[in-house]
C-alpha atoms as a PDB file:
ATOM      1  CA  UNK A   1     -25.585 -24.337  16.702  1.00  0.00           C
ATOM      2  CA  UNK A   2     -22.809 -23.743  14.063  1.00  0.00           C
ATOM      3  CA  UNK A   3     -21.559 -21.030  15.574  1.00  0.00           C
ATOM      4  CA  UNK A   4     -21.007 -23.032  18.554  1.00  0.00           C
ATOM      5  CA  UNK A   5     -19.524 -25.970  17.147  1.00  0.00           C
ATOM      6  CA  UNK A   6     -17.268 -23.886  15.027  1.00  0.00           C
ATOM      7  CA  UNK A   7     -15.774 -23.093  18.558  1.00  0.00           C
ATOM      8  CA  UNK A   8     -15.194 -26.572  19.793  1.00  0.00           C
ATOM      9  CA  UNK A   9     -11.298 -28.018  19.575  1.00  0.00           C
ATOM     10  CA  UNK A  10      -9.753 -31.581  20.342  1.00  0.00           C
ATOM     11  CA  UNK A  11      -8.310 -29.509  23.003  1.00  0.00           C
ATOM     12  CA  UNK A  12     -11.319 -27.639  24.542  1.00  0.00           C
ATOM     13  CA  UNK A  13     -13.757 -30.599  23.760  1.00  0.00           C
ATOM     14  CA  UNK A  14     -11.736 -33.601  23.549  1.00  0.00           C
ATOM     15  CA  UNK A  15      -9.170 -33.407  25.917  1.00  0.00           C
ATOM     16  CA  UNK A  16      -9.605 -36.578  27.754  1.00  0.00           C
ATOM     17  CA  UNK A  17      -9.241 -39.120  24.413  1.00  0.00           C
ATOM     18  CA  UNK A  18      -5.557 -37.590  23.565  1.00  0.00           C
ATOM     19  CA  UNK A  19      -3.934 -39.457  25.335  1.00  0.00           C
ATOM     20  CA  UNK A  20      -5.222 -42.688  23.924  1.00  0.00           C
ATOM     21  CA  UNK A  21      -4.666 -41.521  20.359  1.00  0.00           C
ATOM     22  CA  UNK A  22      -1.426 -41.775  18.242  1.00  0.00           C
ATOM     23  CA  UNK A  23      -0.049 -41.644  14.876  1.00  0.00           C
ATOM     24  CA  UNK A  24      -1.630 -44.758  12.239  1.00  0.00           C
ATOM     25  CA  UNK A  25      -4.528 -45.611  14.259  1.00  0.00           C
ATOM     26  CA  UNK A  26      -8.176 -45.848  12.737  1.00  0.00           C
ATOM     27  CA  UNK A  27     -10.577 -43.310  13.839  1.00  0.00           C
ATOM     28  CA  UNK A  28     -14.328 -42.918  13.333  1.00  0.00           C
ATOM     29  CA  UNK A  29     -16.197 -39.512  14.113  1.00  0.00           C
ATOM     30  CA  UNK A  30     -19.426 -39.455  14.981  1.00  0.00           C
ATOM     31  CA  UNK A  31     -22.037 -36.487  14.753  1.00  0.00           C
ATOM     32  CA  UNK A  32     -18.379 -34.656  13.388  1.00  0.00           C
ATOM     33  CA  UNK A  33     -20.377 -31.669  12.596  1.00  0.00           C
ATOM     34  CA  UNK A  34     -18.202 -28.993  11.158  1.00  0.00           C
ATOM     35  CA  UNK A  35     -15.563 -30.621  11.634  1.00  0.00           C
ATOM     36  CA  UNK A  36     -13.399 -28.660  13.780  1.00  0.00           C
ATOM     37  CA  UNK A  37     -12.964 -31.665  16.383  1.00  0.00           C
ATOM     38  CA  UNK A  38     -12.383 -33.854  13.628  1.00  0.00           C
ATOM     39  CA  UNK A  39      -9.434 -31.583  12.133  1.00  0.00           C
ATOM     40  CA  UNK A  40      -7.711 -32.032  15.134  1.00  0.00           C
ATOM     41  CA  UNK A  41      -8.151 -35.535  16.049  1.00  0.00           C
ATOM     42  CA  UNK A  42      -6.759 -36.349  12.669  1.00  0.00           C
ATOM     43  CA  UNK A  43      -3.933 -34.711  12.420  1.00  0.00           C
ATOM     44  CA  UNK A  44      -3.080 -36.336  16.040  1.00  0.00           C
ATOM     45  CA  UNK A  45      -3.677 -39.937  14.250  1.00  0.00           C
ATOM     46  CA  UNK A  46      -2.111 -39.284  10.690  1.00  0.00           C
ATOM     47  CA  UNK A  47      -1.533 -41.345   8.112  1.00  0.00           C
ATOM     48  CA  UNK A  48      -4.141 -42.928   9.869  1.00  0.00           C
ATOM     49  CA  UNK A  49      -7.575 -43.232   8.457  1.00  0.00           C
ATOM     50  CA  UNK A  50     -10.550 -41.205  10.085  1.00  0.00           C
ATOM     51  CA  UNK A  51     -13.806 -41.228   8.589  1.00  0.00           C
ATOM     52  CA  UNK A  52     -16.515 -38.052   9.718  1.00  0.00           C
ATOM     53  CA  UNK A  53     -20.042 -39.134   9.922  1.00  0.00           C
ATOM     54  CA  UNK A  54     -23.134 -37.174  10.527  1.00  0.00           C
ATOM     55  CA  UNK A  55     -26.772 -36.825   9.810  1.00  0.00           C
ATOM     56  CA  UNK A  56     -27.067 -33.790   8.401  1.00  0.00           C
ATOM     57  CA  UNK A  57     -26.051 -34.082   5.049  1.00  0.00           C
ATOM     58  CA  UNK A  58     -25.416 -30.734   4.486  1.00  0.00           C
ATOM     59  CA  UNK A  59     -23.278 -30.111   7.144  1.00  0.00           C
ATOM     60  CA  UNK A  60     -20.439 -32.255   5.889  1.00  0.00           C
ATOM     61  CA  UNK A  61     -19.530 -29.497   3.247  1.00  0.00           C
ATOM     62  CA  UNK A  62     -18.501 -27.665   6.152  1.00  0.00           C
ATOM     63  CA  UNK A  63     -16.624 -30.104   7.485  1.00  0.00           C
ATOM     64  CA  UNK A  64     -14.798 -31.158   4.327  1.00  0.00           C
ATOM     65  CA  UNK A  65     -14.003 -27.293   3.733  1.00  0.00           C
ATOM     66  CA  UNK A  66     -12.260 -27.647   7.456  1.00  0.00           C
ATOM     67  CA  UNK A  67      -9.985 -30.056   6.517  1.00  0.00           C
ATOM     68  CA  UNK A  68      -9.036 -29.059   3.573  1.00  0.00           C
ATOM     69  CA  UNK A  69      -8.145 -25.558   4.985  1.00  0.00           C
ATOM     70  CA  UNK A  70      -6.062 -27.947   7.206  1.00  0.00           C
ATOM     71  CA  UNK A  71      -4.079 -29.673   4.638  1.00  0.00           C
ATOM     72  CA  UNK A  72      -5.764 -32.809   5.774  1.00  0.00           C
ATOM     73  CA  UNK A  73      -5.688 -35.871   3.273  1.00  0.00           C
ATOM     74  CA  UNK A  74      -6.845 -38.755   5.316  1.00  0.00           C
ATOM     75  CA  UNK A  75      -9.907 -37.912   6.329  1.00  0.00           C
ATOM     76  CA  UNK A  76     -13.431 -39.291   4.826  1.00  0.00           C
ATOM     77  CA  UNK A  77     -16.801 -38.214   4.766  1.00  0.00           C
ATOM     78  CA  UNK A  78     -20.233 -40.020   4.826  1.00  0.00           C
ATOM     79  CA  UNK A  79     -24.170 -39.462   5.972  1.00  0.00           C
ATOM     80  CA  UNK A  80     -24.687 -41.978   8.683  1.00  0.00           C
ATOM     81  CA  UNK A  81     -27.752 -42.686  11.681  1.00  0.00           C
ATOM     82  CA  UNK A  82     -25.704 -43.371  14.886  1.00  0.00           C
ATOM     83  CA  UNK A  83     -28.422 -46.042  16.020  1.00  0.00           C
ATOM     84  CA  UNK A  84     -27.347 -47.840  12.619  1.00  0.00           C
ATOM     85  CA  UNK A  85     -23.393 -47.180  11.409  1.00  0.00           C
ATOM     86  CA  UNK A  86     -22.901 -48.521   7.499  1.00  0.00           C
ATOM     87  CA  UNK A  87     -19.667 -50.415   8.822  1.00  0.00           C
ATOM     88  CA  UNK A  88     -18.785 -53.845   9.416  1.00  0.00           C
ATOM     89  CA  UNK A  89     -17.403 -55.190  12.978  1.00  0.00           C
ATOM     90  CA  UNK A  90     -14.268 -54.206  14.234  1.00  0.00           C
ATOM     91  CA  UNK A  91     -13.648 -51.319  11.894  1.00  0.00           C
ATOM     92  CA  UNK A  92     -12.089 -48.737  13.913  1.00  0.00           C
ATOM     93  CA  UNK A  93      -9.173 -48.312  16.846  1.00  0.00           C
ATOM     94  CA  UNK A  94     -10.964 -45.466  17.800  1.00  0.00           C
ATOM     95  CA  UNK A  95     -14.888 -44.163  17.800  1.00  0.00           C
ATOM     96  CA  UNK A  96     -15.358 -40.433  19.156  1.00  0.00           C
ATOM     97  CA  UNK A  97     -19.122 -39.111  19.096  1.00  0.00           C
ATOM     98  CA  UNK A  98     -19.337 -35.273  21.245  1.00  0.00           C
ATOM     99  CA  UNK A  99     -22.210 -33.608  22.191  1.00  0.00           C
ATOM    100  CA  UNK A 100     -23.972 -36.720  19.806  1.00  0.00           C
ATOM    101  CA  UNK A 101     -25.894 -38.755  22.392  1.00  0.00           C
ATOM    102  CA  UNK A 102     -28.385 -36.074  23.803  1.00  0.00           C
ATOM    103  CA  UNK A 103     -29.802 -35.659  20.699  1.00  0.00           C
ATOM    104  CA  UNK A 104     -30.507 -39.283  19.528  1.00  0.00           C
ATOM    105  CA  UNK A 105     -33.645 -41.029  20.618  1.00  0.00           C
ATOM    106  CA  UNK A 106     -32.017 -44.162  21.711  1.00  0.00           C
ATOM    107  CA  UNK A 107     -28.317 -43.467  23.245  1.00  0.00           C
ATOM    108  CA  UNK A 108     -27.702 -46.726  24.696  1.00  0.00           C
ATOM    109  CA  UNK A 109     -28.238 -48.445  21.001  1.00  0.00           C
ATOM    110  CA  UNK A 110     -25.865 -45.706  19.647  1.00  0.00           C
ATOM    111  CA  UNK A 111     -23.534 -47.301  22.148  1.00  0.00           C
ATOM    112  CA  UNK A 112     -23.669 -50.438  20.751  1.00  0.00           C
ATOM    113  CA  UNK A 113     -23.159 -49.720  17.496  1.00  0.00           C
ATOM    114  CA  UNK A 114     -20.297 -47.723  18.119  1.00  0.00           C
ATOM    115  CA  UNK A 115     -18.942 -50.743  20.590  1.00  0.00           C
ATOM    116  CA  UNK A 116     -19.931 -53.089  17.505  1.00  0.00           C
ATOM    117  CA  UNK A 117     -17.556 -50.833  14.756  1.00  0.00           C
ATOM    118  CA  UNK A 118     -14.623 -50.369  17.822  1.00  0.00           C
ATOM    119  CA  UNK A 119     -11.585 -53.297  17.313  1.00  0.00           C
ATOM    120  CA  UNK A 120     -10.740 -55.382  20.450  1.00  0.00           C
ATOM    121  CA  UNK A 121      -8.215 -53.286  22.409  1.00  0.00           C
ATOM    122  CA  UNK A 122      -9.654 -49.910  21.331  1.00  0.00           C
ATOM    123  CA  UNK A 123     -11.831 -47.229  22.910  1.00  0.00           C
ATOM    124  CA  UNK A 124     -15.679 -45.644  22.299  1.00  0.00           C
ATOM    125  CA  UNK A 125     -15.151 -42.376  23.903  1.00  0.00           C
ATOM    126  CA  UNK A 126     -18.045 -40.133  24.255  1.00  0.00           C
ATOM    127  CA  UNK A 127     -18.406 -36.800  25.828  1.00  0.00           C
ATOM    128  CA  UNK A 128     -21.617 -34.520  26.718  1.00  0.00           C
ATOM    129  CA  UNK A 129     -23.091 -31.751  28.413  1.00  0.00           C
ATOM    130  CA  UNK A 130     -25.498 -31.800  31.404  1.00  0.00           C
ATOM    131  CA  UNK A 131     -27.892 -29.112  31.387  1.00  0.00           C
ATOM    132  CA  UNK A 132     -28.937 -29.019  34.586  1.00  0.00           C
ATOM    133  CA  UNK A 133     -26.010 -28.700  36.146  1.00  0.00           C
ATOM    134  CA  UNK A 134     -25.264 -25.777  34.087  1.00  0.00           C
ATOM    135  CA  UNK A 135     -25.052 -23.017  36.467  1.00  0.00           C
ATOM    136  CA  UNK A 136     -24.026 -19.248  36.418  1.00  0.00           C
ATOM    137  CA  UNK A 137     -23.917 -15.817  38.655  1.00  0.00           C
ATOM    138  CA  UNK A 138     -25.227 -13.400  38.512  1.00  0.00           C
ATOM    139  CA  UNK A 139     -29.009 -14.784  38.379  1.00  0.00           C
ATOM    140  CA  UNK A 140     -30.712 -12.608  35.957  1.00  0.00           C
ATOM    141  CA  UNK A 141     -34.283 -13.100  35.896  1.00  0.00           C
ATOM    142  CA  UNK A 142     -35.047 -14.837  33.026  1.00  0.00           C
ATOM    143  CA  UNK A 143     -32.069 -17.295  33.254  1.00  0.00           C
ATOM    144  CA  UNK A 144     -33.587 -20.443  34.814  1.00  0.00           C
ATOM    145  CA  UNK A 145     -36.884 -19.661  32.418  1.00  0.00           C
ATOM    146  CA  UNK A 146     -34.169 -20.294  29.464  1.00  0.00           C
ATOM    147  CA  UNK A 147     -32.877 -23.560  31.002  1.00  0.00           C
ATOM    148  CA  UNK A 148     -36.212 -25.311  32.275  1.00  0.00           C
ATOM    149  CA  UNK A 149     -38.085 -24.364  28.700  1.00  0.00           C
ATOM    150  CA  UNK A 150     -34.693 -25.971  26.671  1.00  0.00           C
ATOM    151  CA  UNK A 151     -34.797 -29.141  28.781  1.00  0.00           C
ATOM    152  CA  UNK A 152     -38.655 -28.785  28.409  1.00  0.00           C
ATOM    153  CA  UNK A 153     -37.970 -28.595  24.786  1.00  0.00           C
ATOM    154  CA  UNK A 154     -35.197 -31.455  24.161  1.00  0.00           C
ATOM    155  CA  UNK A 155     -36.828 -33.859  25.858  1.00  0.00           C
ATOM    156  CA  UNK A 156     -40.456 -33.592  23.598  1.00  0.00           C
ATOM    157  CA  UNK A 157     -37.893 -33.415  20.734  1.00  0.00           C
ATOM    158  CA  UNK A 158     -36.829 -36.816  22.135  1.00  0.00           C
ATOM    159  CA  UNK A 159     -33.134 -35.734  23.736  1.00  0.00           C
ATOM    160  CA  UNK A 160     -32.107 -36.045  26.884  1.00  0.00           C
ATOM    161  CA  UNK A 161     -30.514 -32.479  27.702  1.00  0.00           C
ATOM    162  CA  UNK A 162     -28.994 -34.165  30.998  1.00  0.00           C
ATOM    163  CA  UNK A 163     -26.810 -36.624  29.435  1.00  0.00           C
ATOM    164  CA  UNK A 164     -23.330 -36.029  30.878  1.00  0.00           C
ATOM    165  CA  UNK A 165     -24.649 -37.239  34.354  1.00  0.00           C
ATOM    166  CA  UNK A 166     -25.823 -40.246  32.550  1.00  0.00           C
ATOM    167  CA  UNK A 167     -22.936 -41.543  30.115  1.00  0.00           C
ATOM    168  CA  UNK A 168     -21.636 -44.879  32.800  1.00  0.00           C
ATOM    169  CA  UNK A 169     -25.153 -45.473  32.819  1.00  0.00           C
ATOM    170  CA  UNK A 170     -25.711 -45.560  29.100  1.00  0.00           C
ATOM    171  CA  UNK A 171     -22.353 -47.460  28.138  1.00  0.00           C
ATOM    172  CA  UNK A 172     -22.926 -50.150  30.911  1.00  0.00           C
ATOM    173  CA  UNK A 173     -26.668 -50.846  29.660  1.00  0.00           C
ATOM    174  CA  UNK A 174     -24.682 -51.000  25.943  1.00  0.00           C
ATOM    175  CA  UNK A 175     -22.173 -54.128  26.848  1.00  0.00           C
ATOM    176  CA  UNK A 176     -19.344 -52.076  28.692  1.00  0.00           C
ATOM    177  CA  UNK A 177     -17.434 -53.421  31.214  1.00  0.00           C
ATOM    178  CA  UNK A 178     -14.211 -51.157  31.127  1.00  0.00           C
ATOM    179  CA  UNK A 179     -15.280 -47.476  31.649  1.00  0.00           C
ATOM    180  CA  UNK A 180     -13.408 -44.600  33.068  1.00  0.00           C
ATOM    181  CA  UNK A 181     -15.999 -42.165  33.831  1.00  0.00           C
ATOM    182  CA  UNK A 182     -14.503 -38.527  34.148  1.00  0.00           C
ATOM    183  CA  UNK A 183     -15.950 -34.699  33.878  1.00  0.00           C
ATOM    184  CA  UNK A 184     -14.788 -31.647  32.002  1.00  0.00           C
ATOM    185  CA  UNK A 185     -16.309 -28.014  32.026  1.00  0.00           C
ATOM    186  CA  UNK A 186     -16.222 -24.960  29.827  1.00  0.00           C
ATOM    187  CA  UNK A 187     -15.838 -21.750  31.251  1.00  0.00           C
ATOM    188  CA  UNK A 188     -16.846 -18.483  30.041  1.00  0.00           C
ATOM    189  CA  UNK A 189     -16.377 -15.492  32.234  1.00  0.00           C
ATOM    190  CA  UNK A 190     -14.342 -12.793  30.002  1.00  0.00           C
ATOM    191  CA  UNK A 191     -15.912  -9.749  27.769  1.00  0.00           C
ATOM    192  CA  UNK A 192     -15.353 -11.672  24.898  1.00  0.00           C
ATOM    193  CA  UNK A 193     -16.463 -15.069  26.615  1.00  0.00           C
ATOM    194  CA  UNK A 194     -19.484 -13.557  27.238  1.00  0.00           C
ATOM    195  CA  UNK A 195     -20.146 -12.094  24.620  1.00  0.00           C
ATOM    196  CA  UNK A 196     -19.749 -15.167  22.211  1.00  0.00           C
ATOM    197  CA  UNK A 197     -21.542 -17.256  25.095  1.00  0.00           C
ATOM    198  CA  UNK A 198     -24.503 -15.029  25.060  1.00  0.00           C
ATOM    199  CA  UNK A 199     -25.211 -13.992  22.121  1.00  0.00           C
ATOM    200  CA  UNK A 200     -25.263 -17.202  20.448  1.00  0.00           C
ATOM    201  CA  UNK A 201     -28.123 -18.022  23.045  1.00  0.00           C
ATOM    202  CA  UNK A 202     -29.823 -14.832  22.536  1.00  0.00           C
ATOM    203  CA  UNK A 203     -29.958 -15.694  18.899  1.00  0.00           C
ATOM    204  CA  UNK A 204     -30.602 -19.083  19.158  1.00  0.00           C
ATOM    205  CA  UNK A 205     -33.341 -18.616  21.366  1.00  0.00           C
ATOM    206  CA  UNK A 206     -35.392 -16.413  19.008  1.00  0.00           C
ATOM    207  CA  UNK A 207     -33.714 -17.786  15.575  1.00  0.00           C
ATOM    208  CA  UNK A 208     -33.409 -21.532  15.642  1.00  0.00           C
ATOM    209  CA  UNK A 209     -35.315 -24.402  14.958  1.00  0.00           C
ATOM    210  CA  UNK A 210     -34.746 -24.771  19.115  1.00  0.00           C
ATOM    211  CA  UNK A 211     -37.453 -21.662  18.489  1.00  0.00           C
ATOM    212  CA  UNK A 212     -39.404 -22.756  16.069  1.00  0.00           C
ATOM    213  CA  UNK A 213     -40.071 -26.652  18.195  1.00  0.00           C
ATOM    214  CA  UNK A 214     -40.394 -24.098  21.931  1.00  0.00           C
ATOM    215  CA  UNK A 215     -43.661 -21.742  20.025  1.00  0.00           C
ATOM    216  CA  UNK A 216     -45.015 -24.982  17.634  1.00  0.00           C
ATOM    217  CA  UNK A 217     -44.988 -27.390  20.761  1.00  0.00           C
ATOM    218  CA  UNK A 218     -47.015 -24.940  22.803  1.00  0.00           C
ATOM    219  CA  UNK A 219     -43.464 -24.927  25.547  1.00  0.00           C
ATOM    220  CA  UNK A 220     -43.300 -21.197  24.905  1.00  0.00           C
ATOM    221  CA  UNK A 221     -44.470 -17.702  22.906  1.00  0.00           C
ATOM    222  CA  UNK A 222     -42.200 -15.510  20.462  1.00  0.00           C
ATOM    223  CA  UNK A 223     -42.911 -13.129  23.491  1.00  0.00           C
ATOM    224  CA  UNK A 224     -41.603 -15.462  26.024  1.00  0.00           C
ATOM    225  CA  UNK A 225     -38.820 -16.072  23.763  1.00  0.00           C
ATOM    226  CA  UNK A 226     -37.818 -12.246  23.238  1.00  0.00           C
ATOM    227  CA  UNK A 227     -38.027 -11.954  27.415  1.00  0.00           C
ATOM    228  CA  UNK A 228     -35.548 -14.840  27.721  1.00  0.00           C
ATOM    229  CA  UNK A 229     -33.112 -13.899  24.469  1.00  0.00           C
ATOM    230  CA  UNK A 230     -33.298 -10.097  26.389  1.00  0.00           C
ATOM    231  CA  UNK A 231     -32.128 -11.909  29.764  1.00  0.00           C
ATOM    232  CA  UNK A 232     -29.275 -13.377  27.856  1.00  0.00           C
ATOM    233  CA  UNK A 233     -27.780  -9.731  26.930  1.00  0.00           C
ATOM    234  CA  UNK A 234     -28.389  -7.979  30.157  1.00  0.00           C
ATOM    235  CA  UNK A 235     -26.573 -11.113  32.071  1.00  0.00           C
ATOM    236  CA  UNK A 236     -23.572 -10.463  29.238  1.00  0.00           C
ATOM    237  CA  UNK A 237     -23.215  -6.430  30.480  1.00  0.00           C
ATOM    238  CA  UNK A 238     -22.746  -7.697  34.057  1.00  0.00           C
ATOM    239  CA  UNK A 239     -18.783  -7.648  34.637  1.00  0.00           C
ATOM    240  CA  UNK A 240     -19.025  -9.902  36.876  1.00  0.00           C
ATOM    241  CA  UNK A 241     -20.838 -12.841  35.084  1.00  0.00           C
ATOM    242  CA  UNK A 242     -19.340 -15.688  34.938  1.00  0.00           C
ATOM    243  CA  UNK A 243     -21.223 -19.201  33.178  1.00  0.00           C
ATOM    244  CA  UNK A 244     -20.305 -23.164  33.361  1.00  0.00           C
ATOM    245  CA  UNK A 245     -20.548 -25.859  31.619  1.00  0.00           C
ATOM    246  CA  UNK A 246     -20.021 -29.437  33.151  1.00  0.00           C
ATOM    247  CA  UNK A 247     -19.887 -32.447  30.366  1.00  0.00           C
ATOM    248  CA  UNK A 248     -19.853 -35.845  31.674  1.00  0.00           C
ATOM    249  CA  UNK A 249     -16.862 -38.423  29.801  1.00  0.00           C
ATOM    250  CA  UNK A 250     -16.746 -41.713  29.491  1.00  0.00           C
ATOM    251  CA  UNK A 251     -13.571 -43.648  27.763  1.00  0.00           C
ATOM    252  CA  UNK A 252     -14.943 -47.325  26.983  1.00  0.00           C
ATOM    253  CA  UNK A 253     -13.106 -50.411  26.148  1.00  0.00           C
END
C-alpha cells in the first residue's frame, strides 16, 4: 500500500481541488498517508496552515520525513478517526480525504465530520476509486479472480471497494446540497507502468495484510493467492496490456 501511495501527486490524484486552492488558505488532510499528496497541496496553499491526519500512527513519520525533504514549514501532524475529527467547527477553508472513504466503516458520518470542521464558503473534496469498474486487456485468467476476491475481501473488512460510483450519494445523505460530482482515471499501459502496476499487486496479493484477512476469512488459500499474484506478472509481459482506474470526485460546499 506504501508503495502505492508513495506514487500518488496533487497532480495525478488531486487534480480536480487545484483550482479551488490558493495561497493563505486553511487546509486539513485526511487519511494523508505518506504524505506525498499533502506535500503538494501545501506548498499550493503556503503560508497557509495544513494539518495531516491519519490513523495509522506510524505512518505519519513518513509523512513528516516528506515534507521536510520538501522544505515545508507549515504543515502539522496528528493521529485522528475520520468518523470523529479532534477539531472544533469551522476550522478549515479546505478538507481533502483520497482514497479515505472506502476504507472507513461509516463514510457518510466521515462526511459530516469533515462538513462539520469545513468554514462557510469552503469545500470537502473527496476522491476514490471504484473497483468494479476497474477494467483491463488483455484478460489473463486469473484477473477477475483478483478483483471479485478483493471486493470479497473489503467489504467483510467493512469497506466498500466501489466507492467512487457512490461519493454524490454519500455527501448528499451527509448534509450536502452543493456538489459537483466529476471522474478521474489512472492509466497504466507502459513497460514501466506495468511493471510498477503489477508488481505491487503481485506482492500485495501474497504479502499484505489484504493476504493475511483473504486466507484468515476463509475468501481464499496461499495457493489461490500464488495463482492470482502469478496472473499479475504474466498480464505485465503482455506488450500490449494496458489497465484503468476510474475514481469517482466529489467537490462539496
Amino acid at each position: 500500500m506504501l508503495r502505492s501511495h508513495r506514487w500518488r501527486t496533487a497532480a495525478n490524484s488531486a487534480a480536480y481541488l487545484i483550482g479551488e486552492l490558493r495561497p493563505g488558505l486553511s487546509l486539513l488532510d485526511v487519511g494523508c498517508g505518506p504524505g506525498t499528496i499533502t506535500a503538494d497541496l501545501a506548498a499550493l496553499v503556503a503560508p497557509g496552515r495544513v494539518v495531516a491526519v491519519d490513523a495509522a500512527a506510524d505512518i505519519l513519520d513518513q509523512a513528516r520525513s516528506t515534507t521536510a525533504e520538501r522544505g515545508l514549514e507549515t504543515v502539522e501532524f496528528a493521529s485522528a478517526d475520520a468518523h470523529d475529527l479532534n477539531f472544533p467547527d469551522d476550522s478549515f477553508d479546505a478538507v481533502h480525504a483520497h482514497q479515505v472513504l472506502q476504507h472507513v466503516a461509516d463514510p457518510v458520518r466521515a462526511l459530516r465530520e469533515m462538513r462539520r470542521v469545513c468554514r462557510p464558503g469552503g469545500v470537502v473534496a473527496v476522491r476514490d476509486s471504484d473497483y468494479a469498474a476497474m477494467t483491463w486487456y488483455p484478460q489473463v485468467p486469473g484477473l477477475d479472480d483478483w478483483l471479485e476476491l478483493y471486493r470479497r475481501v473489503a467489504r467483510a473488512h467493512g469497506g466498500e471497494p466501489d466507492a467512487g460510483r457512490r461519493l454524490l450519494s454519500w455527501a448528499r445523505q451527509a448534509g450536502f446540497e452543493d456538489i459537483t460530482a466529476t471522474a478521474g482515471t489512472w492509466c497504466y499501459a507502459t513497460p514501466e507502468e506495468r511493471a510498477w502496476w503489477s508488481g505491487l499487486w503481485a506482492d500485495r496479493t501474497t504479502q499484505s495484510d489484504y493476504a493475511r484477512r483473504a486466507v484468515d476469512g476463509g475468501h481464499a488459500t496461499k495457493a489461490d493467492l500464488q495463482r492470482i499474484a502469478d496472473a499479475w506478472r504474466t498480464w505485465c509481459e503482455r506488450p500490449d496490456g494496458w489497465f484503468a482506474v476510474l475514481h469517482g470526485e466529489a467537490l462539496c460546499r
